[in-house]
N, C-alpha and C. Protein backbone atom coordinates (compact mmCIF):
# COMPACT_ATOMS: atom_id res chain seq x y z
N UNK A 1 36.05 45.27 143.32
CA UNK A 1 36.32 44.05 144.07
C UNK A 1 35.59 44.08 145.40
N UNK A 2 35.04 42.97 145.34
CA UNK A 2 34.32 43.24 146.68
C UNK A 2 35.34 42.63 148.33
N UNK A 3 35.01 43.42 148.97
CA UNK A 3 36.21 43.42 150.31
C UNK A 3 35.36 42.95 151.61
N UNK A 4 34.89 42.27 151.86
CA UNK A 4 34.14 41.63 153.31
C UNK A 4 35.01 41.94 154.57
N UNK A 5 36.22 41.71 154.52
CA UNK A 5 37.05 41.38 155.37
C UNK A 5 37.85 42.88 156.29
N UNK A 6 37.60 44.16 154.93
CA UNK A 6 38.06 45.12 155.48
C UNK A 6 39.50 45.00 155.79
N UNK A 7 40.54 44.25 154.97
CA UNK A 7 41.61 43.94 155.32
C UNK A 7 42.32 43.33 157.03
N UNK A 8 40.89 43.39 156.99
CA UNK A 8 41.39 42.20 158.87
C UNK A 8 42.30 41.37 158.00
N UNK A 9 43.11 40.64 158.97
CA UNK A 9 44.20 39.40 158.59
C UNK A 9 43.20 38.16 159.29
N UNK A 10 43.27 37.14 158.80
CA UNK A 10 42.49 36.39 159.19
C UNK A 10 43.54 34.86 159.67
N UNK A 11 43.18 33.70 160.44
CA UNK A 11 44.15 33.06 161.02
C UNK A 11 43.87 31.18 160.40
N UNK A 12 44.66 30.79 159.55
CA UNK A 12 44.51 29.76 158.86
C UNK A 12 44.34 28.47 160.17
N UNK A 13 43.04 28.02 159.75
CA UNK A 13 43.03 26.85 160.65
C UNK A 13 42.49 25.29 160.24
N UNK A 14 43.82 24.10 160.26
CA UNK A 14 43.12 23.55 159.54
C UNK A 14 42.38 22.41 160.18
N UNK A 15 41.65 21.44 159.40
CA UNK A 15 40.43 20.84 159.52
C UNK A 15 40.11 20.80 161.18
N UNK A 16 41.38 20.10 161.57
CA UNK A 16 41.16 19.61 162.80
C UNK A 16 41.09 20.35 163.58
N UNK A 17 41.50 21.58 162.89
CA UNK A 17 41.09 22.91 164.71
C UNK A 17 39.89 23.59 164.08
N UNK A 18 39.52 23.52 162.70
CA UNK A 18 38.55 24.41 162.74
C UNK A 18 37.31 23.59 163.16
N UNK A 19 37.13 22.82 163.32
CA UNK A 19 35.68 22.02 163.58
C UNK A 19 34.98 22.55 165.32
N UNK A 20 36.54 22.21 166.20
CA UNK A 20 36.05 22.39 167.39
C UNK A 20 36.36 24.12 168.20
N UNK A 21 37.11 24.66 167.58
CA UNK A 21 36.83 26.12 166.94
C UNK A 21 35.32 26.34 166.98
N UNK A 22 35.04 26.28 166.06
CA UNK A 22 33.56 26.52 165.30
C UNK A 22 32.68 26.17 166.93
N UNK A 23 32.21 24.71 167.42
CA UNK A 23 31.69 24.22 168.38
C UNK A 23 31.66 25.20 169.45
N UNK A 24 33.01 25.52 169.86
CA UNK A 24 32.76 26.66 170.92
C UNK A 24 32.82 27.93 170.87
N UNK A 25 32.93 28.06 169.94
CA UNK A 25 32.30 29.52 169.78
C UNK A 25 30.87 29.82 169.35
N UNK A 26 30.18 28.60 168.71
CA UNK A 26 28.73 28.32 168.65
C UNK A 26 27.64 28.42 170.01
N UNK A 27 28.70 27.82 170.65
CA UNK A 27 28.23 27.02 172.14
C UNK A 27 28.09 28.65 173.20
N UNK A 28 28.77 29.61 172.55
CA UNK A 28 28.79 30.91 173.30
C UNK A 28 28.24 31.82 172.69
N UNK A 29 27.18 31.62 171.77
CA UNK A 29 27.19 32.55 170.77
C UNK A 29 25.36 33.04 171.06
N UNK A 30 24.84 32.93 172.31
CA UNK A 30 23.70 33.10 172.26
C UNK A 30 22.85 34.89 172.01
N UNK A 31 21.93 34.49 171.04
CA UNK A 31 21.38 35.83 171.07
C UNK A 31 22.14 36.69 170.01
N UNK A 32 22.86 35.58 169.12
CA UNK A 32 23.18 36.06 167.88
C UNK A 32 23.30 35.23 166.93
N UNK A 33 22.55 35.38 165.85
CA UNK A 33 22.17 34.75 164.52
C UNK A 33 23.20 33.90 164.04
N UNK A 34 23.26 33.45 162.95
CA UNK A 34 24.03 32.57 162.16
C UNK A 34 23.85 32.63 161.06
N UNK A 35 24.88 33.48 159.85
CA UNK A 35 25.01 33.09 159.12
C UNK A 35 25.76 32.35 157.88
N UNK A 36 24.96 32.13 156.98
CA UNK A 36 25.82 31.16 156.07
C UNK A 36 26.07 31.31 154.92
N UNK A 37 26.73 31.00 153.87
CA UNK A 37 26.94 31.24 152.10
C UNK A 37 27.26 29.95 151.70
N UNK A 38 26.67 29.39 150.60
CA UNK A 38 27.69 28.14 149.88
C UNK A 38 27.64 28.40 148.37
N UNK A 39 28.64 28.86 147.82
CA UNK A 39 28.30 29.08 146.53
C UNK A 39 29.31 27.58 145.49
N UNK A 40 30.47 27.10 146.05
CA UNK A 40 30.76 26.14 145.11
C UNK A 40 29.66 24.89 145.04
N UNK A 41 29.17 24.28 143.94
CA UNK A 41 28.58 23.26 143.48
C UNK A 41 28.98 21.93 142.97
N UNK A 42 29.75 21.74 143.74
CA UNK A 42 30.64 20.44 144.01
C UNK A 42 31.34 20.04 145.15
N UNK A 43 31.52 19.36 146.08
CA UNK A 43 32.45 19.21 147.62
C UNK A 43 32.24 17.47 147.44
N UNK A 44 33.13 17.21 147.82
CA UNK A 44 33.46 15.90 148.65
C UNK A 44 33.40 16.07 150.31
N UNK A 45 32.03 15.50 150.85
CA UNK A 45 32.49 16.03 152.19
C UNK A 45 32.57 14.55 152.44
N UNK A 46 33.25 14.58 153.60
CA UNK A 46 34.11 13.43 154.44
C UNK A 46 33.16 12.94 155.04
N UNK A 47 33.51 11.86 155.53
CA UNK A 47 32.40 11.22 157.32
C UNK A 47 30.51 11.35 157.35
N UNK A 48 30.23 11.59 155.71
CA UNK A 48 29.12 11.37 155.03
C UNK A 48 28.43 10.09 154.80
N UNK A 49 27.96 9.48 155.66
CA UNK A 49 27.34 8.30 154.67
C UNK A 49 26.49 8.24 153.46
N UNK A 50 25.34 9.65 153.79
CA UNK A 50 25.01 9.49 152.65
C UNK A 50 25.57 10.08 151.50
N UNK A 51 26.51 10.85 151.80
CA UNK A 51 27.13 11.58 150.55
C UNK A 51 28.30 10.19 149.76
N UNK A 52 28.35 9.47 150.95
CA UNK A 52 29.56 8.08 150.19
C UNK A 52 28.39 7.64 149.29
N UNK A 53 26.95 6.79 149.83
CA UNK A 53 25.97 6.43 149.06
C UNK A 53 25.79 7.18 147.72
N UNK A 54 25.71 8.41 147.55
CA UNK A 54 25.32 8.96 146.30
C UNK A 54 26.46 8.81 145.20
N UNK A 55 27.85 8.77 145.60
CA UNK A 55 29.08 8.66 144.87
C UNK A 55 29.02 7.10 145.06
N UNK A 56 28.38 6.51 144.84
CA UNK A 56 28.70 5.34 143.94
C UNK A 56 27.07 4.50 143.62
N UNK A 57 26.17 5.40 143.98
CA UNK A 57 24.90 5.69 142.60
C UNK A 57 23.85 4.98 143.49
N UNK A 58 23.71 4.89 144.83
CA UNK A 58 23.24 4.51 145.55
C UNK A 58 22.00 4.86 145.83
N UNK A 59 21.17 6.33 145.28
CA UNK A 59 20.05 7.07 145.49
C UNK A 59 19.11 7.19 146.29
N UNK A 60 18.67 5.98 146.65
CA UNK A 60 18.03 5.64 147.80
C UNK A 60 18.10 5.58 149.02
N UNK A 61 19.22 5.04 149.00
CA UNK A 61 20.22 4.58 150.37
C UNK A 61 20.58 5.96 150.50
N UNK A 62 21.11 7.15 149.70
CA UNK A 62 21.37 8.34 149.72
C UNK A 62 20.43 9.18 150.59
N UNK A 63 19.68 9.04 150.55
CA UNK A 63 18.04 9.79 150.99
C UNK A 63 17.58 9.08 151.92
N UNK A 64 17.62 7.99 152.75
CA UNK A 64 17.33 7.00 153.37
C UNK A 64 18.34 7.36 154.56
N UNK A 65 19.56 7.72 154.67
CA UNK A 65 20.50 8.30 155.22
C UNK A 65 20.12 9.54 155.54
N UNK A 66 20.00 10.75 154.95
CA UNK A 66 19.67 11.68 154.64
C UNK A 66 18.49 11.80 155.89
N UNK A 67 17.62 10.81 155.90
CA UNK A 67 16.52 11.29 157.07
C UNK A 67 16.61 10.63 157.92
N UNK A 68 17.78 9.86 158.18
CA UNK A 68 18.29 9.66 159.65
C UNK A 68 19.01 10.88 160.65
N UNK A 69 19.27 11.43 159.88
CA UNK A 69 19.57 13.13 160.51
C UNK A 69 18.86 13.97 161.36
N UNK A 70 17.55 13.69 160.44
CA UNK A 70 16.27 14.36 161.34
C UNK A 70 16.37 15.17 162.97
N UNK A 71 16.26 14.04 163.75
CA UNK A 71 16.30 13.83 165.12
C UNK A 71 17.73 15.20 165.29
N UNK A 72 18.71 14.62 164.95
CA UNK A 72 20.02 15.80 165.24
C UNK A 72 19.43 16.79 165.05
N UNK A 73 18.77 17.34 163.68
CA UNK A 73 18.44 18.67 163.23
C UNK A 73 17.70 19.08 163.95
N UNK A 74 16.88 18.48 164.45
CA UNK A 74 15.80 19.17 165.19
C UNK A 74 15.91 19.70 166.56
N UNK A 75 17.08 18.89 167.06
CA UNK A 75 17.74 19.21 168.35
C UNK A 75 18.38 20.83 168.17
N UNK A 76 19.18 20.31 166.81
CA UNK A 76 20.15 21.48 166.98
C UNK A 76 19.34 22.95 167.02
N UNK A 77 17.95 22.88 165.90
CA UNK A 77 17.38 24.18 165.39
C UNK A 77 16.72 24.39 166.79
N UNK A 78 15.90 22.98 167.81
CA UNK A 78 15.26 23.86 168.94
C UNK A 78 16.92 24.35 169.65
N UNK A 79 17.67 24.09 170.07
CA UNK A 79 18.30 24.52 170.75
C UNK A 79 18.70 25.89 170.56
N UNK A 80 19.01 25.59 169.32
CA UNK A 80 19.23 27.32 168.88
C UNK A 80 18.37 28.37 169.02
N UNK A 81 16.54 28.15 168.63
CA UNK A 81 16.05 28.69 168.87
C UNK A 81 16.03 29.04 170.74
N UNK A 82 15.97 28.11 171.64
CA UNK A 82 15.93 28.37 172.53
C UNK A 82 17.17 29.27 173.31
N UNK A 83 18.71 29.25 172.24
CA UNK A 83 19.48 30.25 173.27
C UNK A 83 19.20 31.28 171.93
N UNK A 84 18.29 31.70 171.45
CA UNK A 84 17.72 33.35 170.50
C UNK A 84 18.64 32.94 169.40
N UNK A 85 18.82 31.95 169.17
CA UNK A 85 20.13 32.19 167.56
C UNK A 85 19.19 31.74 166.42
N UNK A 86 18.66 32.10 165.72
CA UNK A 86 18.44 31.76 164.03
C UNK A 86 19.90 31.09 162.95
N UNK A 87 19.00 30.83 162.76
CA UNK A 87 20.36 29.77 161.78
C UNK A 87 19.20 30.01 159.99
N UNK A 88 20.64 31.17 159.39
CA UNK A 88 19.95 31.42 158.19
C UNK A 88 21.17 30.47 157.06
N UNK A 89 20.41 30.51 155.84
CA UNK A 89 21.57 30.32 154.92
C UNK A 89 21.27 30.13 153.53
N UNK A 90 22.04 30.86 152.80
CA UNK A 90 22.16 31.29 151.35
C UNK A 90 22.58 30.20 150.08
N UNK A 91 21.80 29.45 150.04
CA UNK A 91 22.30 28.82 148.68
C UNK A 91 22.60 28.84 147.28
N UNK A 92 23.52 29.34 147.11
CA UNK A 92 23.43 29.85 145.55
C UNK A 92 23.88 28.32 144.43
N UNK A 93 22.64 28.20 143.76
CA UNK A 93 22.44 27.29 142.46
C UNK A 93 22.55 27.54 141.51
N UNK A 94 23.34 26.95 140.22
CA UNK A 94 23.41 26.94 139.41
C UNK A 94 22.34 25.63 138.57
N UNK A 95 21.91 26.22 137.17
CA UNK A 95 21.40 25.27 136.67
C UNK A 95 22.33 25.11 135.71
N UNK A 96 22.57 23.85 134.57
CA UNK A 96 21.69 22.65 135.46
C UNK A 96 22.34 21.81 136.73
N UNK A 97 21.52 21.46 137.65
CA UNK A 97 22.20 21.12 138.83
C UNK A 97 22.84 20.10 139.06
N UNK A 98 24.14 19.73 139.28
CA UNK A 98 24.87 19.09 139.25
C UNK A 98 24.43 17.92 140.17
N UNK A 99 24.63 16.05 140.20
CA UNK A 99 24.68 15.42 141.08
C UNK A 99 24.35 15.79 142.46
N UNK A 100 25.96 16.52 143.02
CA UNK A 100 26.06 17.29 144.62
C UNK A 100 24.93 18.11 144.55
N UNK A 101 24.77 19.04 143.91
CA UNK A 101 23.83 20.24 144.35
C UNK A 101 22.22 19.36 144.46
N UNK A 102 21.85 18.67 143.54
CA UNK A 102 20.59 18.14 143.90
C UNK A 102 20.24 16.75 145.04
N UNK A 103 21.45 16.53 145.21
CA UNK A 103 21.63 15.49 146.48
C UNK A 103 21.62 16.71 148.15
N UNK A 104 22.27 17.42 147.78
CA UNK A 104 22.64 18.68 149.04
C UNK A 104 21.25 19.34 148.77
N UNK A 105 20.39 19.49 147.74
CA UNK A 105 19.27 20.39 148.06
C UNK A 105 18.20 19.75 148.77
N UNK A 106 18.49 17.99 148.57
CA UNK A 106 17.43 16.85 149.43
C UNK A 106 17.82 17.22 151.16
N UNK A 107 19.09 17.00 151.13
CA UNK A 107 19.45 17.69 152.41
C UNK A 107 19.14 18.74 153.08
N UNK A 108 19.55 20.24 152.38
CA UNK A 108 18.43 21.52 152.99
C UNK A 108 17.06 21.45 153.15
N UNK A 109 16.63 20.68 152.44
CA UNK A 109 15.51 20.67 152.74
C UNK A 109 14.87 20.17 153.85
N UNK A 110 16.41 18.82 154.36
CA UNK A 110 15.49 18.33 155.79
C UNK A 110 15.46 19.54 156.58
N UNK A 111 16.74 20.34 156.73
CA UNK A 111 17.19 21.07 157.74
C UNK A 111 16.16 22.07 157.76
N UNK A 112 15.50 23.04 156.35
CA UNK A 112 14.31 23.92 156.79
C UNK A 112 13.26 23.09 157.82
N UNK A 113 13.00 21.88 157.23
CA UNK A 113 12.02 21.54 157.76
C UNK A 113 11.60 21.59 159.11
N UNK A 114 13.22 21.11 159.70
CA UNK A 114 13.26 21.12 161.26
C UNK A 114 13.90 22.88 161.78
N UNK A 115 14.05 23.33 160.93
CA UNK A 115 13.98 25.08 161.39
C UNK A 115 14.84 25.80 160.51
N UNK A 116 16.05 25.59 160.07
CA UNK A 116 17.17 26.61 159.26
C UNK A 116 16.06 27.18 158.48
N UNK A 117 16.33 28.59 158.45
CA UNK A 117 15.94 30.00 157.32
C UNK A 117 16.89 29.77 155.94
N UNK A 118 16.70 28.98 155.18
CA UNK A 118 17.14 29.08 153.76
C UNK A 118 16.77 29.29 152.93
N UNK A 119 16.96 30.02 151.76
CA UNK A 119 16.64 30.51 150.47
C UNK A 119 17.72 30.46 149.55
N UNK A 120 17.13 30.52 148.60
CA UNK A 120 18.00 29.92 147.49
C UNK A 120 18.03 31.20 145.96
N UNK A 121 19.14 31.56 146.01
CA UNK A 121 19.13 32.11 144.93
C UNK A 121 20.56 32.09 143.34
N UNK A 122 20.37 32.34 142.26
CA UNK A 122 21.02 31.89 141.18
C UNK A 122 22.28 33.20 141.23
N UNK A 123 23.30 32.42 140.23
CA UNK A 123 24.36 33.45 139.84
C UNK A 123 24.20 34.54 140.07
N UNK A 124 22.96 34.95 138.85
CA UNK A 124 23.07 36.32 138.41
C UNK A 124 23.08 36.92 138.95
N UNK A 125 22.52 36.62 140.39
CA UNK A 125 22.53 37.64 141.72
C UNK A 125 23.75 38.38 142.07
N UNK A 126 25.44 37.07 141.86
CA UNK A 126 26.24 37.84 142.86
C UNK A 126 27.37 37.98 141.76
N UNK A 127 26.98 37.87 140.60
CA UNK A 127 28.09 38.06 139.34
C UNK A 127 28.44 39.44 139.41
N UNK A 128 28.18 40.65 139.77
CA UNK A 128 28.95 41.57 139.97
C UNK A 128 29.61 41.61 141.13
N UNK A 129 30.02 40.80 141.92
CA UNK A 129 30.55 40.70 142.75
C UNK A 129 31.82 39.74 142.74
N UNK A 130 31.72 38.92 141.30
CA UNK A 130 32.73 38.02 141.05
C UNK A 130 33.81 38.23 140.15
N UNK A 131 33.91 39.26 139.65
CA UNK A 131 34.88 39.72 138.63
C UNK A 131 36.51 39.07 138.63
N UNK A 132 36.50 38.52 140.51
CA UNK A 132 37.68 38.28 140.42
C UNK A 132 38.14 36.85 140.95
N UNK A 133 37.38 36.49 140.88
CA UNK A 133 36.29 34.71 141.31
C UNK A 133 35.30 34.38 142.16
N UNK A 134 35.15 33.36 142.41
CA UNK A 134 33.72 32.82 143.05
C UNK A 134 33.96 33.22 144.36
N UNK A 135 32.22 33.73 144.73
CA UNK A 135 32.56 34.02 146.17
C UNK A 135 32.82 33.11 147.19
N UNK A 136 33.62 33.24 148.51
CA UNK A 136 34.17 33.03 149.19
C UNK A 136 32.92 31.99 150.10
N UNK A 137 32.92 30.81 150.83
CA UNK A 137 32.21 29.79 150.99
C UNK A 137 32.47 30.52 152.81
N UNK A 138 31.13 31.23 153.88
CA UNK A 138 31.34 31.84 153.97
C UNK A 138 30.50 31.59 155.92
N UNK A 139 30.55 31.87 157.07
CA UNK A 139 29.91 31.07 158.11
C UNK A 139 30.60 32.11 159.16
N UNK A 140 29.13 32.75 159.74
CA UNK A 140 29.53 33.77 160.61
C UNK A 140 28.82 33.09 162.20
N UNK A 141 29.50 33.33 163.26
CA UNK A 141 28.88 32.83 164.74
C UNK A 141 29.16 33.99 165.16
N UNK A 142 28.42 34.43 166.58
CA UNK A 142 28.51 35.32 167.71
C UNK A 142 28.77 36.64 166.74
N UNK A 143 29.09 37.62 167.94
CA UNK A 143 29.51 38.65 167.48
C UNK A 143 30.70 39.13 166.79
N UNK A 144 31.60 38.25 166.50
CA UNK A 144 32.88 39.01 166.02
C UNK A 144 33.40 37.63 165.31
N UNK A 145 33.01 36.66 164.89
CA UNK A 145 33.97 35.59 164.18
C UNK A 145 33.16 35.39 163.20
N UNK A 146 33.92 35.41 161.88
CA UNK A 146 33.71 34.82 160.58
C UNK A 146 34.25 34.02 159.94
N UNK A 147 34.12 32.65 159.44
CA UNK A 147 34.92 31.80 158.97
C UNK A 147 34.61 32.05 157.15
N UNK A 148 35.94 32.19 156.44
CA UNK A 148 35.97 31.52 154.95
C UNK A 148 36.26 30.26 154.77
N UNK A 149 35.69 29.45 154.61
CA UNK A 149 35.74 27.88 154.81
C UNK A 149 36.34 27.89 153.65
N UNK A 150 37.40 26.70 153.67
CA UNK A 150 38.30 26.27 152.81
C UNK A 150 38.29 25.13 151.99
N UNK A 151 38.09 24.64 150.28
CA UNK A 151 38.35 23.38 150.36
C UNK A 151 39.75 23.16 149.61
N UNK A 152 40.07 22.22 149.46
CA UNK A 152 41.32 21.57 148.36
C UNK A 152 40.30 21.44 146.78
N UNK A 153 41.23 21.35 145.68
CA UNK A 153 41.09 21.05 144.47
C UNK A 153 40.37 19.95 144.24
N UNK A 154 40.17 19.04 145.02
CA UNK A 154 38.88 18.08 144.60
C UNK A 154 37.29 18.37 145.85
N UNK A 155 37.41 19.75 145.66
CA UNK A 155 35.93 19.86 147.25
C UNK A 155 36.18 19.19 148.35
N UNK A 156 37.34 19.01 149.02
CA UNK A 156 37.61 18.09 150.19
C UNK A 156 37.40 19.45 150.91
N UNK A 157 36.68 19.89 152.59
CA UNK A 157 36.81 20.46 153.41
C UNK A 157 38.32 20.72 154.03
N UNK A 158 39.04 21.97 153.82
CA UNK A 158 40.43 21.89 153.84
C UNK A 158 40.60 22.80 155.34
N UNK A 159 39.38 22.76 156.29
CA UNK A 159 39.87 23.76 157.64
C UNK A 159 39.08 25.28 156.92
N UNK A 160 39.75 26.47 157.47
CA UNK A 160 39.20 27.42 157.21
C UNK A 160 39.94 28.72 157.58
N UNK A 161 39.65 29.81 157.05
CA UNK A 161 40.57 31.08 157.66
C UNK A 161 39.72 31.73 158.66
N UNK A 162 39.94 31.89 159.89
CA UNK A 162 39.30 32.70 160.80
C UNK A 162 39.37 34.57 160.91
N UNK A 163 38.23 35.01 161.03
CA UNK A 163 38.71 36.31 161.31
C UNK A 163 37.77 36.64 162.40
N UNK A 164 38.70 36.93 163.42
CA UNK A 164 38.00 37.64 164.36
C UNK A 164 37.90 39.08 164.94
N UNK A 165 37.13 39.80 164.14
CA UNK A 165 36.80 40.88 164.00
C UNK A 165 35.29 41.54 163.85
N UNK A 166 34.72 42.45 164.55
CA UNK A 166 32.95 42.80 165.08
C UNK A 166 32.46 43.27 163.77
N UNK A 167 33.53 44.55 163.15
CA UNK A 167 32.88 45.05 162.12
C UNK A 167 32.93 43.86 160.93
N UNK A 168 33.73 43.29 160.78
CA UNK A 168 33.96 42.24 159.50
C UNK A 168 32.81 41.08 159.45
N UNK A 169 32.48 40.63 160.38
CA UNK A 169 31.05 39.69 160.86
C UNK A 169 30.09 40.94 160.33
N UNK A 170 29.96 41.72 161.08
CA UNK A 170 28.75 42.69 160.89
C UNK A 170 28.50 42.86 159.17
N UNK A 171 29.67 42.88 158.69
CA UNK A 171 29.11 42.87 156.67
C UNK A 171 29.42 42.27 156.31
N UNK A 172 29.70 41.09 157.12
CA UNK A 172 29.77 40.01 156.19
C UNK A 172 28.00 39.43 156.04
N UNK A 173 27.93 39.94 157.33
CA UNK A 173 26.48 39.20 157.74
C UNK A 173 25.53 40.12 157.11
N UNK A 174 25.90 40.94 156.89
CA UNK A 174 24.94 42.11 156.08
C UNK A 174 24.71 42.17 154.07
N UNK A 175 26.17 41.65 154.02
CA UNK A 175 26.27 41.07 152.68
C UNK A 175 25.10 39.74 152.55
N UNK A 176 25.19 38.95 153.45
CA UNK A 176 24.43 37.53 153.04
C UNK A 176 22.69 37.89 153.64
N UNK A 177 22.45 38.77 154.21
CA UNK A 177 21.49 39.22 154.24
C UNK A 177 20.10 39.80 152.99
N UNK A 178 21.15 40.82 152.33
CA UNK A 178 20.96 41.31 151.14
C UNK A 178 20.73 40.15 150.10
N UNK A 179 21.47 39.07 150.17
CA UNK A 179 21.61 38.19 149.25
C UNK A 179 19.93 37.20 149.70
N UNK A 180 20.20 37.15 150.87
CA UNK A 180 18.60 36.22 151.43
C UNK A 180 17.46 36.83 151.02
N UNK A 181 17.80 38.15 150.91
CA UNK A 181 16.33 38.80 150.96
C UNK A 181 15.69 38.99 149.47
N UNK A 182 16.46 38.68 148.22
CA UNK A 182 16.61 38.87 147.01
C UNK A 182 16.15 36.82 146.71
N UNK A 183 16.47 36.30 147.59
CA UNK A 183 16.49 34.76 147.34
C UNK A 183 14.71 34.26 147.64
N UNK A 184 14.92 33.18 147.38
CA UNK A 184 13.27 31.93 146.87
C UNK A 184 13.36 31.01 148.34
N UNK A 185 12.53 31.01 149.03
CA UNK A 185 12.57 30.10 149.73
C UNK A 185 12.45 28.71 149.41
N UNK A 186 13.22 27.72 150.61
CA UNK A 186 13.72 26.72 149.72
C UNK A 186 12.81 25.69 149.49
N UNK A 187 11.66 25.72 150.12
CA UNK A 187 10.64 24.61 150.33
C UNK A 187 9.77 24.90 148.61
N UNK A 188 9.71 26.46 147.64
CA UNK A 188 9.46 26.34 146.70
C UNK A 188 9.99 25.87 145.71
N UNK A 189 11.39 26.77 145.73
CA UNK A 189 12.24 26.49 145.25
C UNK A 189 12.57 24.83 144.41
N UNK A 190 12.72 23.74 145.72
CA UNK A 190 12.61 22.28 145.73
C UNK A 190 11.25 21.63 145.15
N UNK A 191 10.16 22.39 145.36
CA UNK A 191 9.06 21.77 144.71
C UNK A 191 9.06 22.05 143.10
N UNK A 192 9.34 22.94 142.86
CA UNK A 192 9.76 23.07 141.20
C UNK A 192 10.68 22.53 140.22
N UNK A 193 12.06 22.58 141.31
CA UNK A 193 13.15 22.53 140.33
C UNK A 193 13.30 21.14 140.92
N UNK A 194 13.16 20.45 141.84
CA UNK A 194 13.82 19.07 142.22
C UNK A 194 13.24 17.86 142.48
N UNK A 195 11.95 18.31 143.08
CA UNK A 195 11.28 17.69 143.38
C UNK A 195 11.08 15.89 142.26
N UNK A 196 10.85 16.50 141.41
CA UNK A 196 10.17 15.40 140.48
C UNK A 196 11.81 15.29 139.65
N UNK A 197 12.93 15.64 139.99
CA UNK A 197 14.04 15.45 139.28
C UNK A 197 14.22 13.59 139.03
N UNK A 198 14.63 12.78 138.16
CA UNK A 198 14.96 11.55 138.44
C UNK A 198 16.76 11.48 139.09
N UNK A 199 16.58 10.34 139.75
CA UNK A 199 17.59 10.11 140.68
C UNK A 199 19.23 10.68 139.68
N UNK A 200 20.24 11.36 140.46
CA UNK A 200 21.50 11.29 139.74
C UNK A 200 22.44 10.33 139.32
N UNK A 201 23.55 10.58 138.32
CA UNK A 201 24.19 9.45 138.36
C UNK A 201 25.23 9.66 139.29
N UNK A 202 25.80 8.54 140.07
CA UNK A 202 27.06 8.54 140.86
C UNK A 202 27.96 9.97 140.69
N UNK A 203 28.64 10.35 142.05
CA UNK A 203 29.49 11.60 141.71
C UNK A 203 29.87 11.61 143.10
């Protein structure tokens, strides 16, 4: 079984505290990396326009949305770069790719563009690691906080469990490391598998 956490206790927080949680401890976190995991392939995220657009088959308007973001991203990645933080993150895909996952991979892709370190890699990678279910959806800041992001039974963002602990960040971040370095960067990745995909149906 794999153990990230080192039996730290970690502190349930939901939606509404974990968002601005997250913000300031981001906001203090200079001169240390960021990392990330998403391994479920399905979410309902909230306060999406374009993710509302794609759930009800909108495709265009989906992607049209999608690069109104731009401008934010680019803020966020120089900023980061400018207080030393990298912003990495691990996408693990399944084929064949579901609606979400190929709507969310149009998305990573803006975000490399304007700076996030993402790569993308399949199951087989972390199936010995799952014996006892899917890994944990997964977002490390500064030196000592790691979030397991939480959703509900239909992919709704449900808040998150906090642990604030140096060594538990340190492998957690060392786990998703290992996993990056084994992974496809995503700008190929997307030119192969998505690129020329035709539009999804509603989801």
């Amino acid at each position: 079984m794999l153990d990230l956490f080192g039996g730290s206790s970690g502190e349930q927080l939901a939606q509404a505290a974990y968002s601005p949680d997250y913000a300031e401890r981001f906001a203090t976190s200079d001169g240390y990396d960021s990392w990330k995991l998403e391994r479920r392939q399905h979410f309902r995220e909230q306060k999406s326009r374009s993710r509302d657009a794609l759930a009800r088959g909108d495709w265009d308007e989906a992607l049209r949305l999608l690069e109104e973001k731009r401008p934010d991203l680019e803020k966020l990645c120089q900023d980061s770069a400018d207080r030393h933080i990298d912003l990495y993150r691990v996408r693990i895909v399944e084929q064949p790719l579901t609606p979400y996952i190929q709507w969310e991979l149009h998305s990573l892709r803006l975000a490399a563009e304007c700076g996030e370190k993402i790569r993308v890699i399949g199951p087989e990678h972390v199936e010995q690691f799952e014996q006892d279910g899917i890994l944990p959806e997964l977002l490390t800041v500064g030196a000592d906080t790691v979030y397991e992001i939480c959703y509900d039974e239909n992919g709704v963002s449900d808040g998150a469990i906090r642990f604030i602990d140096a060594e538990a960040t340190a492998r957690c971040n060392k786990f998703m490391e290992g996993l990056y370095e084994v992974g496809e960067d995503l700008a190929s990745f997307f030119e192969r598998e998505v690129a020329q995909l035709e539009p999804p149906p509603a989801a």
